[in-house]
Protein backbone atom coordinates (compact mmCIF):
# COMPACT_ATOMS: atom_id res chain seq x y z
CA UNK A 1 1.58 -24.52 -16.29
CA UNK A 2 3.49 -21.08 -16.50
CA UNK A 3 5.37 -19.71 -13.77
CA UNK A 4 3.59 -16.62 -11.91
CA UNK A 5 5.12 -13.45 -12.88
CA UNK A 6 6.21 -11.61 -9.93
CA UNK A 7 7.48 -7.90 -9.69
CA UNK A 8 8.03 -5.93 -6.60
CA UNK A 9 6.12 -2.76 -6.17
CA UNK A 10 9.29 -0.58 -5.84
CA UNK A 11 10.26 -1.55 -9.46
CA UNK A 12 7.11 -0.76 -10.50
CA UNK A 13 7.49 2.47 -8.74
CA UNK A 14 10.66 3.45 -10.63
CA UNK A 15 9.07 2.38 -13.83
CA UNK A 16 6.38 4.36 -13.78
CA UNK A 17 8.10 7.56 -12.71
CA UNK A 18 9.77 7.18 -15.46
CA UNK A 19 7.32 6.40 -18.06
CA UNK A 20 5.33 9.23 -17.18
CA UNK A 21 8.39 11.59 -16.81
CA UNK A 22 8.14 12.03 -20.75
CA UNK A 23 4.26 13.15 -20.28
CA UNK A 24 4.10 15.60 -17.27
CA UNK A 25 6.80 18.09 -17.31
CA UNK A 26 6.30 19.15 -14.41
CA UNK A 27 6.69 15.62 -12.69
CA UNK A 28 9.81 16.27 -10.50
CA UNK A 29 11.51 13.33 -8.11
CA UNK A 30 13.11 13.65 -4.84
CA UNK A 31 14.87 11.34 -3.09
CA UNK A 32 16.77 11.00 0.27
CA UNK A 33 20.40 8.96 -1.11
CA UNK A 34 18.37 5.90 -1.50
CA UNK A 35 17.44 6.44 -5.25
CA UNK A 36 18.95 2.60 -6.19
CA UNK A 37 16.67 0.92 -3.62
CA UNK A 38 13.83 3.01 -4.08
CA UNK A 39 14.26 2.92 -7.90
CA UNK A 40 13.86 6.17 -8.66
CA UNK A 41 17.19 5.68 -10.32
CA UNK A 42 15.35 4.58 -13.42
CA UNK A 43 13.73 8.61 -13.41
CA UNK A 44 16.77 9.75 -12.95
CA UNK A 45 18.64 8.04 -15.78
CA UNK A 46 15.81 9.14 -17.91
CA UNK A 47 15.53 13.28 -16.72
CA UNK A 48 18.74 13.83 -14.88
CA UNK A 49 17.60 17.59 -14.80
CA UNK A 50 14.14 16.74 -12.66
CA UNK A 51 15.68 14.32 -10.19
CA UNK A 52 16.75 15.75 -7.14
CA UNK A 53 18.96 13.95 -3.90
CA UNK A 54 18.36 15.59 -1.48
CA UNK A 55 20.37 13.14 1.10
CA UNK A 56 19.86 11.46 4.25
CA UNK A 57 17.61 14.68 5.35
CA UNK A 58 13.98 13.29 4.62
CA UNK A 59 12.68 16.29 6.80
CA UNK A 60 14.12 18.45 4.48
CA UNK A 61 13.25 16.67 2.02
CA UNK A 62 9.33 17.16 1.98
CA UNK A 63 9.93 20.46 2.69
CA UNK A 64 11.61 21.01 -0.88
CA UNK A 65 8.77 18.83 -2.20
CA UNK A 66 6.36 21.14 -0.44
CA UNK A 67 8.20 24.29 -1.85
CA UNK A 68 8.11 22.91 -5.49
CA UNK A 69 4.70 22.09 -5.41
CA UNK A 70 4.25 25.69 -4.51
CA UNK A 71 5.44 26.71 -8.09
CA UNK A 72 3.33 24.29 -10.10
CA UNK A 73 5.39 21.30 -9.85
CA UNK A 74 4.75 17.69 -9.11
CA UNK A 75 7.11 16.46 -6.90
CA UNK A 76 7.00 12.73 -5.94
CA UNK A 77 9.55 12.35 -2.64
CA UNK A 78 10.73 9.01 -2.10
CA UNK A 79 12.13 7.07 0.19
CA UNK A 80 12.11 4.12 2.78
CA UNK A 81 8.73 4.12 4.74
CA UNK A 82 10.25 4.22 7.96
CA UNK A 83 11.68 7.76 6.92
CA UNK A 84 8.91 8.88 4.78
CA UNK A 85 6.17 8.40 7.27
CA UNK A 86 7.81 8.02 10.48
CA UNK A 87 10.90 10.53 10.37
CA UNK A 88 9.20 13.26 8.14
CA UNK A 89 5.86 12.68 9.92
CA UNK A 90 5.77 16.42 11.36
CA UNK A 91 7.02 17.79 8.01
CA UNK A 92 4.48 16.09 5.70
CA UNK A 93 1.51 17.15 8.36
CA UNK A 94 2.78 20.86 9.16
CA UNK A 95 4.21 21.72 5.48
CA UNK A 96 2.04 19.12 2.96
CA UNK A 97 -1.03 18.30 4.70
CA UNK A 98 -1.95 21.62 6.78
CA UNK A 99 -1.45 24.10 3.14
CA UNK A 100 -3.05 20.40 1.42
CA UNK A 101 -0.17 20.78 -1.29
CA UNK A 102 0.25 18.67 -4.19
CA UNK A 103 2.97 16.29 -3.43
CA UNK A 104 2.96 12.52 -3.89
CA UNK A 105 5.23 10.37 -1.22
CA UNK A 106 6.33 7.49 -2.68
CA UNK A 107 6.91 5.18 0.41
CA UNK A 108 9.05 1.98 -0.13
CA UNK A 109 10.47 -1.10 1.94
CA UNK A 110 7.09 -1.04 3.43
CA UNK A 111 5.95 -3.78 6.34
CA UNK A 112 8.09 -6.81 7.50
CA UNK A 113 9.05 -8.25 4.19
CA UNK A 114 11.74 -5.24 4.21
CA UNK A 115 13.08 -8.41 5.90
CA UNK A 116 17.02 -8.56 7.39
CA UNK A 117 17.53 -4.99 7.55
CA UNK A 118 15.11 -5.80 11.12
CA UNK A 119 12.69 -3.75 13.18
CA UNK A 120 14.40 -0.19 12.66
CA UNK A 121 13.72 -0.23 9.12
CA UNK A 122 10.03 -2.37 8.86
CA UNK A 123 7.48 0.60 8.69
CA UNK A 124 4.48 -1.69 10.51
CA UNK A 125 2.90 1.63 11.10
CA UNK A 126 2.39 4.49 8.00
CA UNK A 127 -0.63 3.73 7.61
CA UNK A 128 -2.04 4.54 10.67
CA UNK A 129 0.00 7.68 10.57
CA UNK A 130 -0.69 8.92 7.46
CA UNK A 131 -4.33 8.08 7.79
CA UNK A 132 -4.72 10.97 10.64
CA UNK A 133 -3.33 13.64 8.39
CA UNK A 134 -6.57 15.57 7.04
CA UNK A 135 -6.80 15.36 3.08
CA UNK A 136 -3.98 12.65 2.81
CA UNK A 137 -4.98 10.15 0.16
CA UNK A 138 -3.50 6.82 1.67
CA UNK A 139 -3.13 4.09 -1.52
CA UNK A 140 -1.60 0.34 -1.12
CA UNK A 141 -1.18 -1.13 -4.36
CA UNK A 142 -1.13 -5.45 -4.67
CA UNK A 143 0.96 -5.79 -7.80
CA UNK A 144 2.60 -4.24 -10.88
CA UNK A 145 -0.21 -3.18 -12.71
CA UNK A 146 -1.59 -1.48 -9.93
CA UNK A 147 1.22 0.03 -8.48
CA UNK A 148 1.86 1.28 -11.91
CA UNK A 149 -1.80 2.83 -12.53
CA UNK A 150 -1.46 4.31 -9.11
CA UNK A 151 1.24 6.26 -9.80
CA UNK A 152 -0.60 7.63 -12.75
CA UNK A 153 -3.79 8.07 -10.06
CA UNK A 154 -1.29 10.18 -7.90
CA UNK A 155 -0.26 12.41 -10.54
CA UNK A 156 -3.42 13.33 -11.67
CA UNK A 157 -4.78 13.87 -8.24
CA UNK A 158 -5.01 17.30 -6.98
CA UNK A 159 -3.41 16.79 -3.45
CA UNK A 160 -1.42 14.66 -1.31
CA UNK A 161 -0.65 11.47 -1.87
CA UNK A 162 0.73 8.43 -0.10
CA UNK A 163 1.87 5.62 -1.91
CA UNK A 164 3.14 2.35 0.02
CA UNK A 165 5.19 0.14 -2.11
CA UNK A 166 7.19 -3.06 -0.76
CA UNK A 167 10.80 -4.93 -1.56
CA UNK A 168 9.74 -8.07 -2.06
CA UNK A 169 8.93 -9.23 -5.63
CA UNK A 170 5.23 -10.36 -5.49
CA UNK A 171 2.56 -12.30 -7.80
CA UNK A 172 1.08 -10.07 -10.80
CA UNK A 173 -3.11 -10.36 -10.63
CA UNK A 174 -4.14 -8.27 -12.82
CA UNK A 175 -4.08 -7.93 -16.42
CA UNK A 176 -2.88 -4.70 -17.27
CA UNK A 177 -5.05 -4.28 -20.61
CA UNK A 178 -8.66 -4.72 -18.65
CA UNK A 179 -7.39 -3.41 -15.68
CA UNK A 180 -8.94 -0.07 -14.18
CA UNK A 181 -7.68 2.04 -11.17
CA UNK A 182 -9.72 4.28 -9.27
CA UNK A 183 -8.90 5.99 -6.26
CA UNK A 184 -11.48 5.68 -3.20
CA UNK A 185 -12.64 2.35 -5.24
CA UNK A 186 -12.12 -1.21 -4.13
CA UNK A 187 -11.99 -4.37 -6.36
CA UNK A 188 -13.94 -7.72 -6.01
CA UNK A 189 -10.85 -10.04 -6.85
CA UNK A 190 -13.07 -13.19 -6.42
CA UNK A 191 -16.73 -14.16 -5.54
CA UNK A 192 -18.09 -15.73 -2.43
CA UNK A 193 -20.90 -15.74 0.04
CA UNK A 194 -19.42 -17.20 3.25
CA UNK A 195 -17.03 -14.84 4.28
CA UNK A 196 -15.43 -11.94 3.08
CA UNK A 197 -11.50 -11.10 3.07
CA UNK A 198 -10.50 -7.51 2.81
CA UNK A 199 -7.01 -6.97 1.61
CA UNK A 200 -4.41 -4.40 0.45
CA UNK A 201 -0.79 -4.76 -0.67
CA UNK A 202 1.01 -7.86 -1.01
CA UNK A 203 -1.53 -9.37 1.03
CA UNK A 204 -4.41 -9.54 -1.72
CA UNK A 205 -2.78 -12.23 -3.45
CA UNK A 206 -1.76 -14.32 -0.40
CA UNK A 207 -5.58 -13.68 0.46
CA UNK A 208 -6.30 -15.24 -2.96
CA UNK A 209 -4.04 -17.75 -2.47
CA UNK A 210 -6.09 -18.42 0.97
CA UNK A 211 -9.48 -18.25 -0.40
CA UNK A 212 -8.28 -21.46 -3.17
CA UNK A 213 -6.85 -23.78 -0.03
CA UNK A 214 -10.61 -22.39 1.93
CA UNK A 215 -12.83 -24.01 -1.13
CA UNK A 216 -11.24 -27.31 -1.10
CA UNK A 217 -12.43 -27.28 2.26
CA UNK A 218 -16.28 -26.32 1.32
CA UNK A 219 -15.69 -22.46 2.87
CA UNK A 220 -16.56 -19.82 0.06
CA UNK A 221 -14.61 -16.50 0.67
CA UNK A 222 -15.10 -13.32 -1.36
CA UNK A 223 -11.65 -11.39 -1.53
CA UNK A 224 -11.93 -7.77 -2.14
CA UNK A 225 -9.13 -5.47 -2.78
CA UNK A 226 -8.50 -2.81 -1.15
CA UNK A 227 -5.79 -0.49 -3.02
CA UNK A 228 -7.15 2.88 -1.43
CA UNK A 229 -7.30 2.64 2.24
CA UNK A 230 -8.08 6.54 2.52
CA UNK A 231 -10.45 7.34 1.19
CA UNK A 232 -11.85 3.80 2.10
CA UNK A 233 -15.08 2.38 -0.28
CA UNK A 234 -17.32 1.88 2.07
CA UNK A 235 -20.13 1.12 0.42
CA UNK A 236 -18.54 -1.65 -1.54
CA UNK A 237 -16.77 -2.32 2.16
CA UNK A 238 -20.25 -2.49 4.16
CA UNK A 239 -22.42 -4.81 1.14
CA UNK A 240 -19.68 -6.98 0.77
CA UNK A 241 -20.17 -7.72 4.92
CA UNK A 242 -24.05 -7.49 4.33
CA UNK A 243 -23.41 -10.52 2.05
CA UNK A 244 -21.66 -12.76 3.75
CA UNK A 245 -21.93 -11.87 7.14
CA UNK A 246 -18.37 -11.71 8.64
CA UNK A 247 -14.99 -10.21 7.58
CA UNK A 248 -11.23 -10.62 7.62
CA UNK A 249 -9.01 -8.05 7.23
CA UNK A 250 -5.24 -8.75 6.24
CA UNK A 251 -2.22 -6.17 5.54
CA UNK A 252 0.91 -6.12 6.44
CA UNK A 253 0.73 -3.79 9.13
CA UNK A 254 -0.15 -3.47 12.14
CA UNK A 255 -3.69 -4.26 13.29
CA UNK A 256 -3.78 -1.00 15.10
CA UNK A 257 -4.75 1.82 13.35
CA UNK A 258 -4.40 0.40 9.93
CA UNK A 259 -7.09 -0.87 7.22
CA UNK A 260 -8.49 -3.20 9.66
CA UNK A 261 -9.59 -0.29 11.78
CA UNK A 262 -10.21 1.46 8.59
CA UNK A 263 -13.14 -1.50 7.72
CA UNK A 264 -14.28 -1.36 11.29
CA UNK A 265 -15.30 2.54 11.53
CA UNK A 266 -16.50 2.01 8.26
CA UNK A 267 -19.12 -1.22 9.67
CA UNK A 268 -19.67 -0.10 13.19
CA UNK A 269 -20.95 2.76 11.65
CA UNK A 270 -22.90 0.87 8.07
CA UNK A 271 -23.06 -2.15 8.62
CA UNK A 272 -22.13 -3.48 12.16
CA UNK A 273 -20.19 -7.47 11.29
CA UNK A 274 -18.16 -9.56 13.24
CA UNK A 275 -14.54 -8.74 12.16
CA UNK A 276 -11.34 -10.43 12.34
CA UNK A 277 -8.45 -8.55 11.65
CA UNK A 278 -4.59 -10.22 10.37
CA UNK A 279 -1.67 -7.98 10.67
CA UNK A 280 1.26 -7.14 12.99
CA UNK A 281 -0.39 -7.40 16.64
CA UNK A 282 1.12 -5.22 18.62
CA UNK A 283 4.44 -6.42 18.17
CA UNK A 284 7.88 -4.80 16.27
CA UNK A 285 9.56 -7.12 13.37
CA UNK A 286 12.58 -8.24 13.58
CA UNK A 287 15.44 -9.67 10.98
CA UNK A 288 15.00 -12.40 8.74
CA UNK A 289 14.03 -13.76 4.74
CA UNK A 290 11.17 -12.17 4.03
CA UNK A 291 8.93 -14.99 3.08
CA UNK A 292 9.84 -16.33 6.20
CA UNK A 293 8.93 -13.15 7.98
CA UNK A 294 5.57 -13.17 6.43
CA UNK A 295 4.90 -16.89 7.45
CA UNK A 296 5.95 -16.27 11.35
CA UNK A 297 3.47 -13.66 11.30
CA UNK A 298 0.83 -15.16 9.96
CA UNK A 299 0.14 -13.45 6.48
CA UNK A 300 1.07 -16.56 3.92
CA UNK A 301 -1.85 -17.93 2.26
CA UNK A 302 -1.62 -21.11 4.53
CA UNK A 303 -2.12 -19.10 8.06
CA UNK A 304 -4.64 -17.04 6.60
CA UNK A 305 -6.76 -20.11 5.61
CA UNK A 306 -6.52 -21.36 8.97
CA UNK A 307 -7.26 -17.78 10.99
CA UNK A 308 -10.61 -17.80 8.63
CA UNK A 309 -11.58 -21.22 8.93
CA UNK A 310 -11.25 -20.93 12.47
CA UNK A 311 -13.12 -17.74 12.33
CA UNK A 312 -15.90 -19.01 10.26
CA UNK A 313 -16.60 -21.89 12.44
């Protein structure tokens, strides 16, 4: 048996800035010093001339982004998501959100798995924030392919976007030639009719990886991908719960404010379900491998199994 393929969001990231530099012209990256983590390196060693460092000032930052998306351009500003989201908040709700300008934010070294650079770095919380902004599109991609397509989403999007993207590498589920990304619309990654588990980012395939280790045990779960957290598919959210009759949320953030409250406006209001939602409880990270970061926390295939076979039961 072949090894899994795995590629980490942010490389993805880089790689399709880059691909479609050659096809919009008027695709222009920012970035805030960090342009080897965040790999919008790869941009700039393609179009030199539309790449733009704007250093460690991510306020200003999105307020150049806002200012070239004023003159036509479509400016993607990157950097960590602790900075992107959580320094910049005020400038990406007063200066992108409030005039609802076209600029993408590509967020990276999202979540825990940002791993021994410690709590001051893992962003457990853009979600949430960038949910309350009015007309922000919020997006969460699970692997290459997606990440890659949602880049493409972004660009062709009339608005803002936020894009989360993590460091570590992670499992590729898709296959990029049947694959189809829409924003605002979830996918079924597998069938079931006992439960249903609602994921986005890395979590979706440690959710698949869950749902294997629950049939060997008799439990069928249905995993559905969710890539767009905002705006959120509720329809395909509420029959999914209609089916089976409970739900699991995972990400890797926290449970507050995130896609598991996401689901639950979305059901108390559709389709009321008993919920269960997997993320960062109320807690900050801390420093440590990444993998075993996730595990500590719950969100490895193995504890996920357990939370819904408890839950189930």
């Amino acid at each position: 048996m072949s090894e899994i393929k795995k590629i980490a969001t942010r490389e993805s990231y880089g790689k399709a800035l880059a691909e479609c530099g050659a096809e919009y012209k008027e695709l222009v990256v920012l970035d805030a010093d960090l342009a080897g983590a965040t790999k919008t390196g790869v941009f700039k060693k393609a179009f030199p001339e539309r790449h733009i460092d704007c250093g460690i000032a991510e306020c200003n930052m999105m307020g150049v982004a806002a200012g070239l998306a004023t003159t036509g351009k479509i400016p993607f500003a990157s950097s960590f998501a602790m900075f992107a989201a959580g320094r910049a908040f005020e400038q990406i709700r007063n200066s992108i959100g409030y005039p609802h300008l076209n600029v993408k934010i590509g967020a990276t070294h999202a979540g825990i798995s940002v791993g021994e650079d410690g709590a001051t770095h893992q962003c457990n919380e853009d979600i949430a924030l960038m949910r309350t902004i009015p007309g922000m599109v919020v997006i969460s991609p699970a692997d290459d392919v997606e990440a890659r397509a949602a880049v493409r989403a972004a660009i062709e999007h009339q608005g803002p976007v936020y894009l989360r993207f993590g460091r570590l590498a992670v499992p590729v589920i898709h296959d990029e030639a049947s694959y189809k990304f829409e924003i605002g619309k979830g996918v079924v990654e597998r069938e079931g009719k006992d439960v249903t588990i609602i994921a986005t980012g890395l979590c979706v395939s440690e959710s698949l990886a869950a749902a294997e280790k629950l049939a060997a045990e008799g439990i069928d779960a249905k995993v559905v991908n969710i890539h767009t957290i905002k705006p959120l598919d509720e329809d395909l959210v509420a029959a999914a719960a209609k089916e089976t009759g409970k739900v699991v949320t995972v990400e890797e953030h926290s449970v507050i404010g995130g896609l598991g409250s996401a689901v639950c406006d979305a059901l108390s209001a559709k389709a009321p379900t008993p919920v269960l939602k997997i993320g960062i409880n109320d807690t900050y990270g801390e420093s440590g491998p990444a993998a075993a970061l996730i595990k500590k926390y719950g969100l490895d295939g193995d504890s996920i199994a357990e939370k819904v076979k408890a839950f189930v039961k």
